[in-house]
N, C-alpha and C. Protein backbone atom coordinates (compact mmCIF):
# COMPACT_ATOMS: atom_id res chain seq x y z
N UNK A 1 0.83 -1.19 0.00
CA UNK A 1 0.00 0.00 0.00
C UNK A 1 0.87 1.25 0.00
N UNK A 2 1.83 1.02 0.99
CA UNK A 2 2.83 2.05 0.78
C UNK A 2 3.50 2.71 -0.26
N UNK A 3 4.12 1.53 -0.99
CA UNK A 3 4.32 1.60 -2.24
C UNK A 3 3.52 2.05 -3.52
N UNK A 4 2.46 1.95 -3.52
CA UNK A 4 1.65 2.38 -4.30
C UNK A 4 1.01 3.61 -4.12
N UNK A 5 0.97 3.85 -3.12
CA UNK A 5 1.03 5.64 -2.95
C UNK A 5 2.28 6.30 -2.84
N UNK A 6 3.07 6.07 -2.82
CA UNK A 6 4.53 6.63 -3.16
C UNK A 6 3.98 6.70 -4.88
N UNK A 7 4.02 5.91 -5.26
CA UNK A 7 4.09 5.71 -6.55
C UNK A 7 2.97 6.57 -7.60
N UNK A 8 1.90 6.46 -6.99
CA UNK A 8 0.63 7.52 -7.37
C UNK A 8 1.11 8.95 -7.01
N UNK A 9 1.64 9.06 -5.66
CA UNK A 9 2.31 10.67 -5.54
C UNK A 9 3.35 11.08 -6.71
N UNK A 10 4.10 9.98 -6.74
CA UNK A 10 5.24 10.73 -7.98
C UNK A 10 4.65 10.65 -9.85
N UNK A 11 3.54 9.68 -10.07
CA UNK A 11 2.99 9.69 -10.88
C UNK A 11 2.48 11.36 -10.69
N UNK A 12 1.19 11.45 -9.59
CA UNK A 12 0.94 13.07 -9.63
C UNK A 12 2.20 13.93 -9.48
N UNK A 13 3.08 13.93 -9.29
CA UNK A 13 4.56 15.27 -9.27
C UNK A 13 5.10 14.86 -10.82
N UNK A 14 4.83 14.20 -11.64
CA UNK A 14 5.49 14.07 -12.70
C UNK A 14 4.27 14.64 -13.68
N UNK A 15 3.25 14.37 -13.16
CA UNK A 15 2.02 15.22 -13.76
C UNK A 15 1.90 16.94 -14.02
N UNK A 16 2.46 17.32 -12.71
CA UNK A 16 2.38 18.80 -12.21
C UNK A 16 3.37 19.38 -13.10
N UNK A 17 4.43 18.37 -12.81
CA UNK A 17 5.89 19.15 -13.65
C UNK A 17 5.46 19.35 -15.30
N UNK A 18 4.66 18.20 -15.92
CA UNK A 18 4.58 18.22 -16.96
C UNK A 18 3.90 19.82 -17.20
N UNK A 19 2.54 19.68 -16.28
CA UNK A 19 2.10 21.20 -16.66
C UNK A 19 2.81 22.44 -16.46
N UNK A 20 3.60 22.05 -15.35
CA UNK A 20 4.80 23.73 -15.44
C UNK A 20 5.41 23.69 -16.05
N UNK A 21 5.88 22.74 -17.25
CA UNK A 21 6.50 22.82 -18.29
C UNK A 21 5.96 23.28 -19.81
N UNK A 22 4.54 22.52 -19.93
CA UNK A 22 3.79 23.03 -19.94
C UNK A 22 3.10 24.94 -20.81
N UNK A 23 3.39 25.48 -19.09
CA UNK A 23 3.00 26.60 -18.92
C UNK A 23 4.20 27.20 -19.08
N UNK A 24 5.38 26.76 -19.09
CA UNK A 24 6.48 27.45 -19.07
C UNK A 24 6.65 27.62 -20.71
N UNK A 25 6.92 26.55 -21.34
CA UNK A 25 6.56 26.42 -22.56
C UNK A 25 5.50 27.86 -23.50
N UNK A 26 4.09 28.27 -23.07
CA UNK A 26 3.20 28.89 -23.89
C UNK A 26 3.85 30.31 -23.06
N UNK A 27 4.74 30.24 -21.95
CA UNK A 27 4.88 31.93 -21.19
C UNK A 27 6.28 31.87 -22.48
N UNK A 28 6.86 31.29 -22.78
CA UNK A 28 7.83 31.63 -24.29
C UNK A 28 7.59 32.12 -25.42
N UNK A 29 6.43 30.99 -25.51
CA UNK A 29 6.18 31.92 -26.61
C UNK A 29 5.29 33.19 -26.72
N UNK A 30 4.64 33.36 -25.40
CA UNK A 30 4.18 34.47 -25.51
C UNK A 30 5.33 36.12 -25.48
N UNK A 31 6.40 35.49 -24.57
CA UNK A 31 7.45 36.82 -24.40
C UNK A 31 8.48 36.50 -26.08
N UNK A 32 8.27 35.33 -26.77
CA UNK A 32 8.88 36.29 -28.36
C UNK A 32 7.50 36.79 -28.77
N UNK A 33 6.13 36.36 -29.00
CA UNK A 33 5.50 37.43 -29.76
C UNK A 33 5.75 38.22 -29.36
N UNK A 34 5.14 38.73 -28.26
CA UNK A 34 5.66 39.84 -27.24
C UNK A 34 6.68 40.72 -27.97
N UNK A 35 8.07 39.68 -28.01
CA UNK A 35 9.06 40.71 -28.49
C UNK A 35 8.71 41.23 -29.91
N UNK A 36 8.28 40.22 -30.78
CA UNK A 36 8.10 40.48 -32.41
C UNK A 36 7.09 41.46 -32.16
N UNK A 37 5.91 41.84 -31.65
CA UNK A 37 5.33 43.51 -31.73
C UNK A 37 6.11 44.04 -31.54
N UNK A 38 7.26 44.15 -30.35
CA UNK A 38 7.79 45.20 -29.62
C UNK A 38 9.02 45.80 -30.80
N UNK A 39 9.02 44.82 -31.68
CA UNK A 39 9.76 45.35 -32.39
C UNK A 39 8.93 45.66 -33.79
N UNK A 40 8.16 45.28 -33.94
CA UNK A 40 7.02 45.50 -35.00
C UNK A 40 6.78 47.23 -34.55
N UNK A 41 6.58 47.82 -33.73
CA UNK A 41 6.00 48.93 -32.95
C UNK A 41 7.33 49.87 -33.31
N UNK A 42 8.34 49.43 -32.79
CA UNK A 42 9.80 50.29 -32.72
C UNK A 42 9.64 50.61 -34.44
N UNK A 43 9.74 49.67 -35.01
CA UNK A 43 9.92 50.15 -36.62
C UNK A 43 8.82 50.99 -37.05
N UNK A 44 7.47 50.49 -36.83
CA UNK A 44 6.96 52.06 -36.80
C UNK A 44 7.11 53.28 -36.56
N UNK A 45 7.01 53.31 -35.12
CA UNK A 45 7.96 54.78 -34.47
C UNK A 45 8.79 55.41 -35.10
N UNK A 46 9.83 54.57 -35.59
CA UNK A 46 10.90 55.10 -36.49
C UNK A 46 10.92 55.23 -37.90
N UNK A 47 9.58 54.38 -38.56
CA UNK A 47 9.11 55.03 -39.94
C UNK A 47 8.70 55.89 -39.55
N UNK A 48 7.55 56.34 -38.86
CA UNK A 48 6.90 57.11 -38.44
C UNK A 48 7.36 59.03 -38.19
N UNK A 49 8.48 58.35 -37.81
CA UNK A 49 9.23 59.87 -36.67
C UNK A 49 10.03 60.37 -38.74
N UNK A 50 10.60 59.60 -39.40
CA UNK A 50 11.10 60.14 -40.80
C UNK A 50 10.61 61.02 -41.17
N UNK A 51 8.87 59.95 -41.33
CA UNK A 51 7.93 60.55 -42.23
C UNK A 51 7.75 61.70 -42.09
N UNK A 52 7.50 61.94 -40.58
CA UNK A 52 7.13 63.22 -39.83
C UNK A 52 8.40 64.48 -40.22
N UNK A 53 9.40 64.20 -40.37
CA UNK A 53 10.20 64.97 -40.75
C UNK A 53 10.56 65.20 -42.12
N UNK A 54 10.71 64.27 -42.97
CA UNK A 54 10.19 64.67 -44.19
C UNK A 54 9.22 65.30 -44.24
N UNK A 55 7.57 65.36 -44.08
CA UNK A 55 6.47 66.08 -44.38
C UNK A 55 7.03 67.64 -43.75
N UNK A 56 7.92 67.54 -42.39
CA UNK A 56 7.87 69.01 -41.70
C UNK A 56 8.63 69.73 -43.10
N UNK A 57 9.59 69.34 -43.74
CA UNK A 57 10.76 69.88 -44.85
C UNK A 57 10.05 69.88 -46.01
N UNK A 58 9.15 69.56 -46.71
CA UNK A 58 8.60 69.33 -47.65
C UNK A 58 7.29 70.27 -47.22
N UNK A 59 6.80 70.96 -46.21
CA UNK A 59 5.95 71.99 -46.13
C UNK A 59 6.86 73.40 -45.80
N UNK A 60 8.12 72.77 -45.27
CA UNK A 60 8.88 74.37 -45.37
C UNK A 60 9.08 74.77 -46.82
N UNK A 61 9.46 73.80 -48.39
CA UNK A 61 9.55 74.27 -49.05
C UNK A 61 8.64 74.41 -49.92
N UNK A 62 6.93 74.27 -49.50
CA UNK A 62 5.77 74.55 -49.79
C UNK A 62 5.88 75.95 -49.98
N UNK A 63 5.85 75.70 -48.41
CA UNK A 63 6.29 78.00 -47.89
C UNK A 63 6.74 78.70 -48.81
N UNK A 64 8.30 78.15 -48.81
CA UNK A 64 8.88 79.01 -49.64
C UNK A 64 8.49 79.32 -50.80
N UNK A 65 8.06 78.45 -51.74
CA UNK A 65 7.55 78.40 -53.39
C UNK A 65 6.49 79.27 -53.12
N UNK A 66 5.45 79.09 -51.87
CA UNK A 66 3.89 80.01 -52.53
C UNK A 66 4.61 81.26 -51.86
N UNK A 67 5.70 81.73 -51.23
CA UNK A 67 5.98 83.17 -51.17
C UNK A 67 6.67 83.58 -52.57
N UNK A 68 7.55 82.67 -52.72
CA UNK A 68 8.33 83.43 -54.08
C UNK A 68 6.99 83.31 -55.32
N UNK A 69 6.44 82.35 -55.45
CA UNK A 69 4.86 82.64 -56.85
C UNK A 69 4.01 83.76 -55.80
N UNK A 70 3.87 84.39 -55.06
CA UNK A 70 3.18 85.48 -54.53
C UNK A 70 3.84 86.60 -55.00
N UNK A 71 4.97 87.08 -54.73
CA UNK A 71 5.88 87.72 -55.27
C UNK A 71 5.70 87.94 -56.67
N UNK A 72 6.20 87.33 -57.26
CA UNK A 72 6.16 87.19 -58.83
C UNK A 72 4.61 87.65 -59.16
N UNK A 73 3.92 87.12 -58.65
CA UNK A 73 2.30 87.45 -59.38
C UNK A 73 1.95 88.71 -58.57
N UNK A 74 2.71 89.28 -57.65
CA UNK A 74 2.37 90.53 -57.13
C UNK A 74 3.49 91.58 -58.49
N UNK A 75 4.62 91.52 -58.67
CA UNK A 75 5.79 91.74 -59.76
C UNK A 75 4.95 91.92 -61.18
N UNK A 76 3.84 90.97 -61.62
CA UNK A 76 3.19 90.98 -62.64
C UNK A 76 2.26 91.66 -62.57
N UNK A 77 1.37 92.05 -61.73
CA UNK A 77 0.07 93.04 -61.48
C UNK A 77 0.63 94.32 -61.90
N UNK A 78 2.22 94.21 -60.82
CA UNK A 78 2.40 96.01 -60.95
C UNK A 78 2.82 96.22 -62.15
N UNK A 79 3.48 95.15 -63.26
CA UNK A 79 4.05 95.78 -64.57
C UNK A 79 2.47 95.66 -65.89
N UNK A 80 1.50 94.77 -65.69
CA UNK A 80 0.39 95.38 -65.64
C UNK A 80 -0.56 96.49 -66.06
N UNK A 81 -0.33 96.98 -64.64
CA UNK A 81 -1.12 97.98 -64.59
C UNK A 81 0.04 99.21 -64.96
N UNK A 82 1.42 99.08 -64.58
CA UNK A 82 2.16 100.31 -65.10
C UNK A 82 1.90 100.23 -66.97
N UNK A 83 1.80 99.25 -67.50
CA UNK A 83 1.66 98.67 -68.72
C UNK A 83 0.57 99.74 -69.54
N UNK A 84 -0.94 99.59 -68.32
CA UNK A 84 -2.05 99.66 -69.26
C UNK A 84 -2.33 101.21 -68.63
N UNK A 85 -1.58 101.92 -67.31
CA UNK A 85 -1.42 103.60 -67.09
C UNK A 85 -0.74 104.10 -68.23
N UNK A 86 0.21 103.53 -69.12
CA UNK A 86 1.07 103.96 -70.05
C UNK A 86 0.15 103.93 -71.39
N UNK A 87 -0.49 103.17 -71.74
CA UNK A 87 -1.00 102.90 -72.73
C UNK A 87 -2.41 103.98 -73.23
N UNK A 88 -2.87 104.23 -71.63
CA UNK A 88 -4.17 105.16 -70.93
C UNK A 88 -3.26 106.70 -71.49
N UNK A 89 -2.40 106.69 -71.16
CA UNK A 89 -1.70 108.19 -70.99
C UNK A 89 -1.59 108.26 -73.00
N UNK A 90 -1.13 107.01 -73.62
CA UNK A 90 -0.68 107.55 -74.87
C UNK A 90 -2.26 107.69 -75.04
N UNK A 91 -3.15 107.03 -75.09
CA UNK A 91 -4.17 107.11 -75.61
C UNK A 91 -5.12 108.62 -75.64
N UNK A 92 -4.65 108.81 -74.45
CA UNK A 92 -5.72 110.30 -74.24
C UNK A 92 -5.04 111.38 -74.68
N UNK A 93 -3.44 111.68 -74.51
CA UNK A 93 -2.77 112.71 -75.71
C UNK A 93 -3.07 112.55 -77.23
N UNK A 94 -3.03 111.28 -77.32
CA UNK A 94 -3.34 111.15 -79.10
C UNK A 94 -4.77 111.69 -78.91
N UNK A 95 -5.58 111.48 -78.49
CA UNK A 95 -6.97 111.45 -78.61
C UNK A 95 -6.79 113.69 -78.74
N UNK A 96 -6.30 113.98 -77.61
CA UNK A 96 -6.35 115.34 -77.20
C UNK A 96 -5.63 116.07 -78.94
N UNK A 97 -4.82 115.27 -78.94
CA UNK A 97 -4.08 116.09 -80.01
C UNK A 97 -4.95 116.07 -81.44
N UNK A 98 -5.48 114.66 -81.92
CA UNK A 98 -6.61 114.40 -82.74
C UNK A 98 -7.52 115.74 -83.08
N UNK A 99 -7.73 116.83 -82.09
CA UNK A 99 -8.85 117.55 -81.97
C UNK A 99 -10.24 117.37 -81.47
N UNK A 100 -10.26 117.09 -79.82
CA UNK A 100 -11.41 116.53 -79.40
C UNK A 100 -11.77 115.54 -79.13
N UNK A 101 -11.18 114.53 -79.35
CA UNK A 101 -11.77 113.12 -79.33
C UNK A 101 -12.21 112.43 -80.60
N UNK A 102 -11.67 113.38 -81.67
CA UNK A 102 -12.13 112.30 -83.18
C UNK A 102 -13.72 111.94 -83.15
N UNK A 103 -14.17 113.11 -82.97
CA UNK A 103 -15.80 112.68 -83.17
C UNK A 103 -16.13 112.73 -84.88
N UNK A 104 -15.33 113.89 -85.09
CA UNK A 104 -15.72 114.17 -86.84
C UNK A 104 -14.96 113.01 -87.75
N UNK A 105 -14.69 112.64 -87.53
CA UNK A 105 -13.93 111.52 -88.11
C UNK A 105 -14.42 110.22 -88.07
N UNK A 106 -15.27 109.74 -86.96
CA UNK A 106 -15.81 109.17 -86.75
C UNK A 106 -16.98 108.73 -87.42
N UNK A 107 -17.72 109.76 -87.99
CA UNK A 107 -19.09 109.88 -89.10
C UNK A 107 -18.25 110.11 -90.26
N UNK A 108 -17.56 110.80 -90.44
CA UNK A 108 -17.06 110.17 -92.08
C UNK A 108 -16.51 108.77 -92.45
N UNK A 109 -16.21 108.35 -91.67
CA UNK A 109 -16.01 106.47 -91.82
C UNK A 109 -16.92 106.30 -92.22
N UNK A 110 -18.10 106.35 -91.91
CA UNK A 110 -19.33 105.43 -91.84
C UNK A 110 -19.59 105.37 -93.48
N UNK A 111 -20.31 104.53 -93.96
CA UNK A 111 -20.52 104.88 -95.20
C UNK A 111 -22.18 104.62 -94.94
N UNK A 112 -23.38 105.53 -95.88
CA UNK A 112 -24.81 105.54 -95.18
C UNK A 112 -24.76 104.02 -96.10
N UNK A 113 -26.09 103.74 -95.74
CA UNK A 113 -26.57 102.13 -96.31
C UNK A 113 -27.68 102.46 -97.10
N UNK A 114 -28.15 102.14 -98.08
CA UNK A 114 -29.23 102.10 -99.08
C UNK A 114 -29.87 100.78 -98.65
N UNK A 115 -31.42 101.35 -98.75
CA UNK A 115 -32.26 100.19 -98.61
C UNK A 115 -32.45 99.38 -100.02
N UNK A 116 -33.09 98.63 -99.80
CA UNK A 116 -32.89 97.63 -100.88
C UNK A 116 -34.14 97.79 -101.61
């Protein structure tokens, strides 16, 4: 009898061990997945943190381009309008010098029309 509960006890301790082995076993592989996110995560972060700095450099030289095309299309208004003040100025001396505004000149172009 003795013997056979010795023997049933170490049957159950060879049982137990199996399961802490077991459990020791699935706590492994849980600390490499574990690690494979932890490093899955890090490589993000660090795509991540690039990206972020590329986009910051790539909107500084956004900046810069829509100031210098602001510029330029401000550069073009004023030559423009200095363009069409110049054009205003020849126009109204010729006109002045014409005699009046070229009204009489105006009706002798015309030629009358005959009805049909």
């Amino acid at each position: 009898a003795f013997i056979e509960e010795r023997e049933e006890g170490i049957k159950e301790l060879e049982s137990q061990m199996l399961e802490v082995n077991d459990i020791f076993k699935d706590l492994g592989n849980l600390v490499v997945e574990q690690g494979e996110m932890l490093d899955s995560i890090e490589y993000n972060m660090t795509a991540t943190s690039t990206h972020v700095d590329n986009g910051r450099e790539q909107l500084g030289k956004a900046s810069r381009y829509q100031k210098k095309a602001r510029n330029k299309m401000m550069c073009l208004l004023v030559i423009v309008v200095v363009v069409a003040a110049v054009l205003t100025i020849i126009l109204v001396t010729s006109l002045k010098k014409s005699g009046g505004g070229g009204g009489g000149s105006a009706t002798t172009t015309l030629a009358p029309t005959t009805a049909p």
